[in-house]
Every structure is written in C-alpha cells, then in structure tokens.
Protein backbone atom coordinates (compact mmCIF):
# COMPACT_ATOMS: atom_id res chain seq x y z
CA UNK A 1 0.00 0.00 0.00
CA UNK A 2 1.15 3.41 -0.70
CA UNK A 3 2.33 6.38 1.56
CA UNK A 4 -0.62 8.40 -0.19
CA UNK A 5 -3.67 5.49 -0.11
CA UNK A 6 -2.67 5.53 3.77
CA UNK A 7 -3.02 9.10 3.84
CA UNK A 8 -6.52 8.80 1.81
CA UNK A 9 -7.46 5.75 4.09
CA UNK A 10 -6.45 7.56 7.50
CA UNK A 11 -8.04 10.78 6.28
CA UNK A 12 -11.20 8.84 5.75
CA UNK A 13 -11.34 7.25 8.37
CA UNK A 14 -11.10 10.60 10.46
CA UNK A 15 -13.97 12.26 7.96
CA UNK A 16 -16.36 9.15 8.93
CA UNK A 17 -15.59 9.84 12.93
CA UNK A 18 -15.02 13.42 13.51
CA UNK A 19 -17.04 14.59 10.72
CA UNK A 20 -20.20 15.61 12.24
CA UNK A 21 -18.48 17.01 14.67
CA UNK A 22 -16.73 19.18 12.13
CA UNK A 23 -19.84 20.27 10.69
CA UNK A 24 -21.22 21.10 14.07
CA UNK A 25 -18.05 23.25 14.87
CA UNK A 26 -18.17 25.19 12.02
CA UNK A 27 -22.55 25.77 11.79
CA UNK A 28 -21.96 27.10 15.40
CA UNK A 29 -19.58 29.27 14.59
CA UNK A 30 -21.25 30.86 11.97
CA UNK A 31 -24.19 31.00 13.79
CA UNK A 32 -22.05 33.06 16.59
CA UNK A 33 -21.33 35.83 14.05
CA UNK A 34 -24.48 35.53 12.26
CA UNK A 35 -27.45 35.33 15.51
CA UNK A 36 -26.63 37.43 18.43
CA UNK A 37 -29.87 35.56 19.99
CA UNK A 38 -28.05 32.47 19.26
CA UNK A 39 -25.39 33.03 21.93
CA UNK A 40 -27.47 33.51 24.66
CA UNK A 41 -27.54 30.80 27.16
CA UNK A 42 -31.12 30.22 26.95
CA UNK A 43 -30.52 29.24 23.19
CA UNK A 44 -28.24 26.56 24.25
CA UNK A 45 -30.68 25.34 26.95
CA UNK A 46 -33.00 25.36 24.41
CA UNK A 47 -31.04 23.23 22.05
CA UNK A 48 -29.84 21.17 24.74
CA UNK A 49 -33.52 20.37 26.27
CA UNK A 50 -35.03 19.60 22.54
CA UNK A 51 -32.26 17.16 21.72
CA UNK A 52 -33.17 15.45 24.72
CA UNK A 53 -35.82 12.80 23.17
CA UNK A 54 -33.93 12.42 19.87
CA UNK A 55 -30.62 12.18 21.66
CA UNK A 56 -31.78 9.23 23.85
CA UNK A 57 -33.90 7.29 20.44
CA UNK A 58 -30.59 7.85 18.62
CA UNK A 59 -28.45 6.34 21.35
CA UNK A 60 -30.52 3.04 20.67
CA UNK A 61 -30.77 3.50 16.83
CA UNK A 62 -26.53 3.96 16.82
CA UNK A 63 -25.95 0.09 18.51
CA UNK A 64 -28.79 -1.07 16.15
CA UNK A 65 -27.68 -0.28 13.01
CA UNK A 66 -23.69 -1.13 13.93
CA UNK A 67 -24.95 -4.21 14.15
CA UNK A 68 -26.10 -4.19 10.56
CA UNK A 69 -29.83 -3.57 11.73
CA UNK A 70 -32.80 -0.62 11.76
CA UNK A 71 -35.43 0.14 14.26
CA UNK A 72 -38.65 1.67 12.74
CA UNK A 73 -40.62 1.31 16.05
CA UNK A 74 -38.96 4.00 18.00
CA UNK A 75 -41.39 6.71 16.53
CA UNK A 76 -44.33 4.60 18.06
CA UNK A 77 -42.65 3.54 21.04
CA UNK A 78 -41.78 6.86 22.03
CA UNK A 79 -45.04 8.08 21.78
CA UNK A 80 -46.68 4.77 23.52
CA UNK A 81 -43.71 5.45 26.35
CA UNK A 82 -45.45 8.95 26.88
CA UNK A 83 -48.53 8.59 27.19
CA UNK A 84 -47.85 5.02 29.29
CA UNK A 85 -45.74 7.08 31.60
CA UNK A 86 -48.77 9.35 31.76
CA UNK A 87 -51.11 7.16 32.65
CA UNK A 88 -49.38 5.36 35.62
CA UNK A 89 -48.27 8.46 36.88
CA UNK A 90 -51.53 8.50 39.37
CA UNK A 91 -49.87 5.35 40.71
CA UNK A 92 -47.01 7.06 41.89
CA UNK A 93 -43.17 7.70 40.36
CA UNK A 94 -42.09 4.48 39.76
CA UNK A 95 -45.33 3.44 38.43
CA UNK A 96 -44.87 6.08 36.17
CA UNK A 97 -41.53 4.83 34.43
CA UNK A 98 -41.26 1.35 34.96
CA UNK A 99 -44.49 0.71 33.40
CA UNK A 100 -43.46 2.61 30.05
CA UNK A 101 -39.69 0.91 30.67
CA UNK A 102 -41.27 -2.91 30.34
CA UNK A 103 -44.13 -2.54 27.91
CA UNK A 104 -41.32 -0.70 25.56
CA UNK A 105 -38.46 -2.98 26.49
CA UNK A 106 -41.00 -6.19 25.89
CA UNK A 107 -41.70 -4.92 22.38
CA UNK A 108 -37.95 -4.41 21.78
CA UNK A 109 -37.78 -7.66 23.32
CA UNK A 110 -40.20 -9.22 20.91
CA UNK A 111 -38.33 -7.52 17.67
CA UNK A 112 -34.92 -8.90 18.83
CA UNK A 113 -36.39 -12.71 18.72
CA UNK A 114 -38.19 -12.28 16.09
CA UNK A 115 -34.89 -10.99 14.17
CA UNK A 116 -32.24 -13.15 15.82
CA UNK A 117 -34.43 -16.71 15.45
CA UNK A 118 -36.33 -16.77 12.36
CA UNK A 119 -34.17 -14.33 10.38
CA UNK A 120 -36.64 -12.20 8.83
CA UNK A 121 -35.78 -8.62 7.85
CA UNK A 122 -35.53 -5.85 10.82
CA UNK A 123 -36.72 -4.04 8.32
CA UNK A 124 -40.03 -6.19 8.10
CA UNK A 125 -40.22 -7.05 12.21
CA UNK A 126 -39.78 -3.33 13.05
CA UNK A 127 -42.27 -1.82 10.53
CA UNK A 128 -44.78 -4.63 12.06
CA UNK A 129 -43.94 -3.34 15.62
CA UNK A 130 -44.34 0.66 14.57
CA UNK A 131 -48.18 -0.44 13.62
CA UNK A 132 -48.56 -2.83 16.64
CA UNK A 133 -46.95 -0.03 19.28
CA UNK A 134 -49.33 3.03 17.74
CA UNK A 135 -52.23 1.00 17.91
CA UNK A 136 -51.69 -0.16 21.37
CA UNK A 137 -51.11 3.81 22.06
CA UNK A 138 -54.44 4.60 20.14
CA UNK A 139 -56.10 1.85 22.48
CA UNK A 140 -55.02 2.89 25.99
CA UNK A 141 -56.30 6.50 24.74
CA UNK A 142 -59.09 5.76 23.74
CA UNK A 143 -58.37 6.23 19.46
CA UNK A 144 -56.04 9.47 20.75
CA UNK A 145 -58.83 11.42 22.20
CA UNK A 146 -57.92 10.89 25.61
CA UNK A 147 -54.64 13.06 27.19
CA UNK A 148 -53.85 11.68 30.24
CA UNK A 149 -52.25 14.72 32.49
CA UNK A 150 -49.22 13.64 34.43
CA UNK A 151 -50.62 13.24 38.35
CA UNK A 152 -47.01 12.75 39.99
CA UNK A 153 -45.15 16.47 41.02
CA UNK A 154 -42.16 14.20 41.47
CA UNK A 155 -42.46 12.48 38.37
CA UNK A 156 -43.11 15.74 36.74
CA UNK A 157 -39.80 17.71 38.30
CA UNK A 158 -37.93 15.19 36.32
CA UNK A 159 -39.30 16.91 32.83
CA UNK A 160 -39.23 20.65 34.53
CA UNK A 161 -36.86 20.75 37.45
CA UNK A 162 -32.80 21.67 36.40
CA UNK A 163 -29.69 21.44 38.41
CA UNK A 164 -27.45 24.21 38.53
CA UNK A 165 -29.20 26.10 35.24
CA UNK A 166 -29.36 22.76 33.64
CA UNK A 167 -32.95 20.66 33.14
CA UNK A 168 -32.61 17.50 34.84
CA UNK A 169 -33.61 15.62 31.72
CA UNK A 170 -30.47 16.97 29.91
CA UNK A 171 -28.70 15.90 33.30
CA UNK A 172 -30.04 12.67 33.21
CA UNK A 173 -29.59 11.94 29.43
CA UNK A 174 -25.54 13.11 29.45
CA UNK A 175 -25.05 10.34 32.48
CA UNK A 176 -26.73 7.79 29.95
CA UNK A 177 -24.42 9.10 27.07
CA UNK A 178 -21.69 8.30 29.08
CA UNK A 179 -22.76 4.53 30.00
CA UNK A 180 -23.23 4.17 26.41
CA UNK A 181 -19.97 4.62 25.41
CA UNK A 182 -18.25 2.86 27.81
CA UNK A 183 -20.41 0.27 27.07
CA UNK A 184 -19.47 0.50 23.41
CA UNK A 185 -16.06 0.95 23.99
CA UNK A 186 -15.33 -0.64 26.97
CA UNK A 187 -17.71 -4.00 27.48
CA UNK A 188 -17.59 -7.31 25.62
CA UNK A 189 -20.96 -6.93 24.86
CA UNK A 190 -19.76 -3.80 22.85
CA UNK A 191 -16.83 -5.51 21.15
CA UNK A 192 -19.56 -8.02 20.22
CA UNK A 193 -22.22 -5.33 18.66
CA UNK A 194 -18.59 -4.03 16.65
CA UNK A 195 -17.68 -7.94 15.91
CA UNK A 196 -21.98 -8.97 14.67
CA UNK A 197 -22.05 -5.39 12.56
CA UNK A 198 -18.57 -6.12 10.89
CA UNK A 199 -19.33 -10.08 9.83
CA UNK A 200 -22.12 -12.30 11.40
CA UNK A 201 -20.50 -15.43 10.68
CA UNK A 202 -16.84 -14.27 11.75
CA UNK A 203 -18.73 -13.29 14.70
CA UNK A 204 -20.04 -16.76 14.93
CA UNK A 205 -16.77 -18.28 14.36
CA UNK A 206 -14.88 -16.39 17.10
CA UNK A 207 -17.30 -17.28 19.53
CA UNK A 208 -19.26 -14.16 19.93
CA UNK A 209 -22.83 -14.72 20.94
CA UNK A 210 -24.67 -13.76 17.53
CA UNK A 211 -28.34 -14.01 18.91
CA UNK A 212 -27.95 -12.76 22.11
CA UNK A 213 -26.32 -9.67 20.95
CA UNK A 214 -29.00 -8.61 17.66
CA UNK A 215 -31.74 -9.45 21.10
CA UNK A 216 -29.68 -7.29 23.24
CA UNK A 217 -29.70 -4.74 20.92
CA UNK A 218 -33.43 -4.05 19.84
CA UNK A 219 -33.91 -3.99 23.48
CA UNK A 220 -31.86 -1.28 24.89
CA UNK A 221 -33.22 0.13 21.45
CA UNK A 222 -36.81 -0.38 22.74
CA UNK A 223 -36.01 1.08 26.51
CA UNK A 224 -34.55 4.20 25.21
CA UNK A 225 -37.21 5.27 23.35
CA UNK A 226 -39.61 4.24 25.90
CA UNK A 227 -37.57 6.24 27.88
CA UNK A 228 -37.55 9.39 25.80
CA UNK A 229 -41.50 9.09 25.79
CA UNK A 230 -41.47 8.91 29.27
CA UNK A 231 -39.08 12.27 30.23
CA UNK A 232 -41.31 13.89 27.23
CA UNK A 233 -44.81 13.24 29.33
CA UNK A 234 -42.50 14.73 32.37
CA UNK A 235 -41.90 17.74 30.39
CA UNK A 236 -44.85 18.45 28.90
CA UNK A 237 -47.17 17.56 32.04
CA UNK A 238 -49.49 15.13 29.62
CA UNK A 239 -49.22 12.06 27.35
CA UNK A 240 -49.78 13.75 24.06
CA UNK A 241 -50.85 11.32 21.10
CA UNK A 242 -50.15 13.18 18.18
CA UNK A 243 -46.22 12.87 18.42
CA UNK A 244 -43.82 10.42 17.36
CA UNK A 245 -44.17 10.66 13.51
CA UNK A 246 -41.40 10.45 11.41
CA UNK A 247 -38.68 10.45 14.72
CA UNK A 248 -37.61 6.93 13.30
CA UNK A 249 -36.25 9.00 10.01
CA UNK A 250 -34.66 11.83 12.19
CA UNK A 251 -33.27 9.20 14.62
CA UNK A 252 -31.74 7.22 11.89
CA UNK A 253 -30.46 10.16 9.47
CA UNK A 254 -28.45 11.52 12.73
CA UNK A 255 -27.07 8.10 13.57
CA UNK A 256 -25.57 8.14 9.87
CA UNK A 257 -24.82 11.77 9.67
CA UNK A 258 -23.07 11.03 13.08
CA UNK A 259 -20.55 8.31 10.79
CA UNK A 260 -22.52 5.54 11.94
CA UNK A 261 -21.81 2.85 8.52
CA UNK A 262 -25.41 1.49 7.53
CA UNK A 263 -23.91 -1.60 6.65
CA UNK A 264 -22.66 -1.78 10.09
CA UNK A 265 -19.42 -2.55 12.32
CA UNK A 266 -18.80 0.82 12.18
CA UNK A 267 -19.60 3.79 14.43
CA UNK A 268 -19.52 6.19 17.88
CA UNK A 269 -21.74 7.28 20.14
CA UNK A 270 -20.06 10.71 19.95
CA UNK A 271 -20.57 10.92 16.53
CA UNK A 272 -24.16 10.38 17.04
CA UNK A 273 -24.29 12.99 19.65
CA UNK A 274 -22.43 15.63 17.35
CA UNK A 275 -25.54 14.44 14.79
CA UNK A 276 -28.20 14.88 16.81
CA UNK A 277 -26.82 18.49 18.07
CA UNK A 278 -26.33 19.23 14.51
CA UNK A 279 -29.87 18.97 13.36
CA UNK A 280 -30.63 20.34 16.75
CA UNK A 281 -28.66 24.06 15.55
CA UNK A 282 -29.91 23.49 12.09
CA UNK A 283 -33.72 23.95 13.36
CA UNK A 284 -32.68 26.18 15.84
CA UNK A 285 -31.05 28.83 13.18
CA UNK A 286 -33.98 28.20 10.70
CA UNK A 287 -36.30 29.60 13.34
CA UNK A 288 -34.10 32.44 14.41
CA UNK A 289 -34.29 33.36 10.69
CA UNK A 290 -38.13 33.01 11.12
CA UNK A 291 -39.37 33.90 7.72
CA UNK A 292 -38.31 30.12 6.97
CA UNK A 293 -40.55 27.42 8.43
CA UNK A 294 -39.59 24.04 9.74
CA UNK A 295 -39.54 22.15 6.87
CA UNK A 296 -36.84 23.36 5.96
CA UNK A 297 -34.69 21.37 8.14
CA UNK A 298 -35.97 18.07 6.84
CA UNK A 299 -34.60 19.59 3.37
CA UNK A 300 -31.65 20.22 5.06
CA UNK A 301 -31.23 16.90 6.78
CA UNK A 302 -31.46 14.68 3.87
CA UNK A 303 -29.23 16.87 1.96
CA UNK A 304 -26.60 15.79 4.76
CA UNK A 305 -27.77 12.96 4.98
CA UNK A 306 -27.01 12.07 1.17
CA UNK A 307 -24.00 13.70 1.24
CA UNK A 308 -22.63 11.15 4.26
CA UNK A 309 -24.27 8.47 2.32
CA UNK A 310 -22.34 9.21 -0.58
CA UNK A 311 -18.79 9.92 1.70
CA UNK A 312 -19.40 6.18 2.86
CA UNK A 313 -19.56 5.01 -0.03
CA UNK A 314 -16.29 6.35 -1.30
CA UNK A 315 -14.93 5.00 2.43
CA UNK A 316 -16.63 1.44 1.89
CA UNK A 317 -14.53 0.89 -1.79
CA UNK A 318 -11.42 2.50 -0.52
CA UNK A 319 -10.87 0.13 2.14
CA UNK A 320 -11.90 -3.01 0.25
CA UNK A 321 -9.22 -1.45 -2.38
C-alpha cells in the first residue's frame, strides 16, 4: 500500500468519525457571528432540552444499526412510552416509568427474537412493531382522544426541574451518554455489537454470541425510546398522542450523519451525539431566521444525509481497495 492510499485511508477514516463534529463546529460558529440571539444561554438550553428525546432514540438506533440492523418502532414507542408514563403516573413515580420501561423494552424484546431466530428482515419485524406499538397507544387512549395529564409532582420535576441552570432531563440523558460509550467501547458486549455489525458469521466463528447480541440490541433500542417518551410526558405535564411521527427518520439520518456505517461494524456514540446536536442548531437557526418554516430542516437533513451516504460510499470501496 502506498504512503498516499494511507493518507486517503487515514483521512477517511477521520472524515467518517469526527465529521459531524466538524460540521457542528463550524454551523456554530457561523451561527455566533451571524445570531446574536443564538449566543445567549437560553438558546443553548434550548437546544440542549429539545435534543433530549432524539438524543436518547438515537443512542438506541446507533448500537442497532452497527450491528447491521434498523429500528422503525422508535417513533411509536416513544409516543406509547409517553402517554404510558402518563397514565401510571396516578400510581405514583415508579409506576410512572417502569411501566413505560417494560411494555417498551418487551416490544424491543419481541423484535430482537423475532430478528435473531427466524431471520426475517428488521426491516419487516420493526415496521410490524411501529403499527402494533401506535395502535396499542391509540387503544389505551381511547383512538387518541384521551390526554392523560401527568398526576405525579415528582415524576413531573424530572421533565421541569434543572440542576445548577441545567434541566434535569439533559442531566439525566448526558449520564446515559456516558454509559453508552463505555459500554461500546469498553464491554464485551460492545466488542460483540462491533464484531456482529462487521461479519455475522466471523462473529459466529470467534465465539461471539450472535443471537444474544442482535436481542440485546433491539432492546436497549426499545427502553430508550420508551424512555424518551417517558421524560417527554415529564416535560410536557401530559401524554400527548399526536407525536412520534417520522422520529424513526430523524433518529436514523443523525445516527448516519453522526458516521454511523449502515452496513454496520462501524460507528460512535459521539458521533451520534455531534448528529443529533447538529440537526438540533440546524432547526434552531432556521427559526431564528423566522421567515423560513420548519420544513426546511428536513430539506436540510437529507441533503446531509445524502452527502454522508455518498462519503461512505467512497470510504466502503477504498478500504476493500
């Protein structure tokens, strides 16, 4: 190999993990010299407290798809998570997210079998549990025209409350950040999400529990965005029944934008977090402009996201070359 396709592969290799982050460095920036509301520190909080549900679907979404994988119930799970959390909030705190944790966790359960035993498509098994989780949601509320209110002040501090200027949801989703990647990094069940993404049947061969790990997966997948549901209905005081739509496609397309390989065995949780704050900025500056709506940023968005489809790509052959 020569001293320049090292430099190309090394350079590439940086683009696909630091690039987001990049991006993100450079939007703010701008933004800086560009929005003098922008560097307020209520902005930031603002940014901060909105990336809190996507932050904590993404999370999931980033070990799903390094495994070679895609979640489409996270939209309906996060929604079912709210108002669920909602609901059992007249039984008391816990109540209020263990009962969103297990219902949410038992569907991610369910994909995970489904997907590590019979073989079928995630694709397929997660589309099935997106129809199966909304209806459930349009069942315990009554076809979505009743709004539980959130009856727990405890429960509801953990959506309003902060910590030294900070909410405690953005608190509470940087501690899980961390776990995650010292779980990626750091665990074998990490090295074996890496090891299933890269090849399932050099996986297999080294000894590397295939099944457990695609189960393991859709799980924590299915708990997170239970769990986002859940600090939403905190926030907002109420398990609202119109959300959830289309956060699969934002969840994913920050996961990617992030470096995240959709072929899998390839990816960060940092780079996931610089994508999610990067679409976070991105809607954030399109509504300091204000004559722009907020469509805009899903133009925006899968502009990036084709253009980091298209970078790994380029990565993908280089390597095999």
């Amino acid at each position: 190999m020569t001293v320049l396709a090292v430099a190309q592969r090394r350079a590439g290799t940086a683009f696909q993990r630091q690039g987001a982050l990049a991006v993100l460095a450079v939007v703010v920036l701008i933004a800086f010299g560009a929005f003098p509301n922008f560097r307020s520190l209520d902005n930031a909080a603002t940014i901060l407290v909105a990336a809190v549900p996507p932050m904590l679907i993404a999370l999931g979404m980033t070990f799903v798809i390094i495994t070679g994988g895609i979640d489409l119930s996270v939209g309906s799970l996060y929604v079912l998570g709210g108002v669920l959390a909602a609901w059992a909030s007249q039984y008391g705190l816990l109540a209020a997210i263990a009962v969103p944790l297990a219902v949410c966790g038992a569907i991610g359960l369910l994909n995970g079998v489904l997907i590590a035993y019979t073989g079928m498509a995630p694709f397929i098994v997660t589309l099935a549990a997106l129809l199966g989780a909304r209806g459930l949601m349009r069942a315990v509320s009554d076809e979505g025209s009743t709004t539980y209110i959130v009856q727990n002040d405890a429960f509801h501090a953990l959506g309003t409350g902060s910590l030294l200027g900070i909410g405690n949801q953005v608190w509470l989703v940087a501690i899980i950040v961390l776990l995650g990647m010292v779980v990626l990094s750091r665990t074998r069940f990490g090295n074996a999400v890496y090891a299933v993404g890269g090849s399932e049947d050099a996986a297999a061969l080294m000894g590397v529990a295939v099944r457990r790990t695609r189960i393991g997966v859709y799980v924590l997948s299915g708990l997170l965005a239970g769990l986002a549901g859940t600090i939403n209905a905190a926030k907002l005081g109420s398990g609202v029944t119109v959300l959830g739509a289309g956060m699969e496609l934002d969840a994913i397309a920050a996961v990617v934008i992030g470096g995240t390989l959709l072929t899998g065995g390839a990816g960060t949780i940092a780079g996931t977090v610089a994508g999610v704050l990067l679409l976070g900025v991105i809607q954030n500056l399109i509504n300091q402009v204000g004559d722009l709506n907020s469509n805009w940023q899903q133009v925006i968005s899968g502009a990036f996201l084709a253009l980091v489809v298209v970078a790994q790509t380029y990565l993908v052959r280089l390597r095999r070359t």
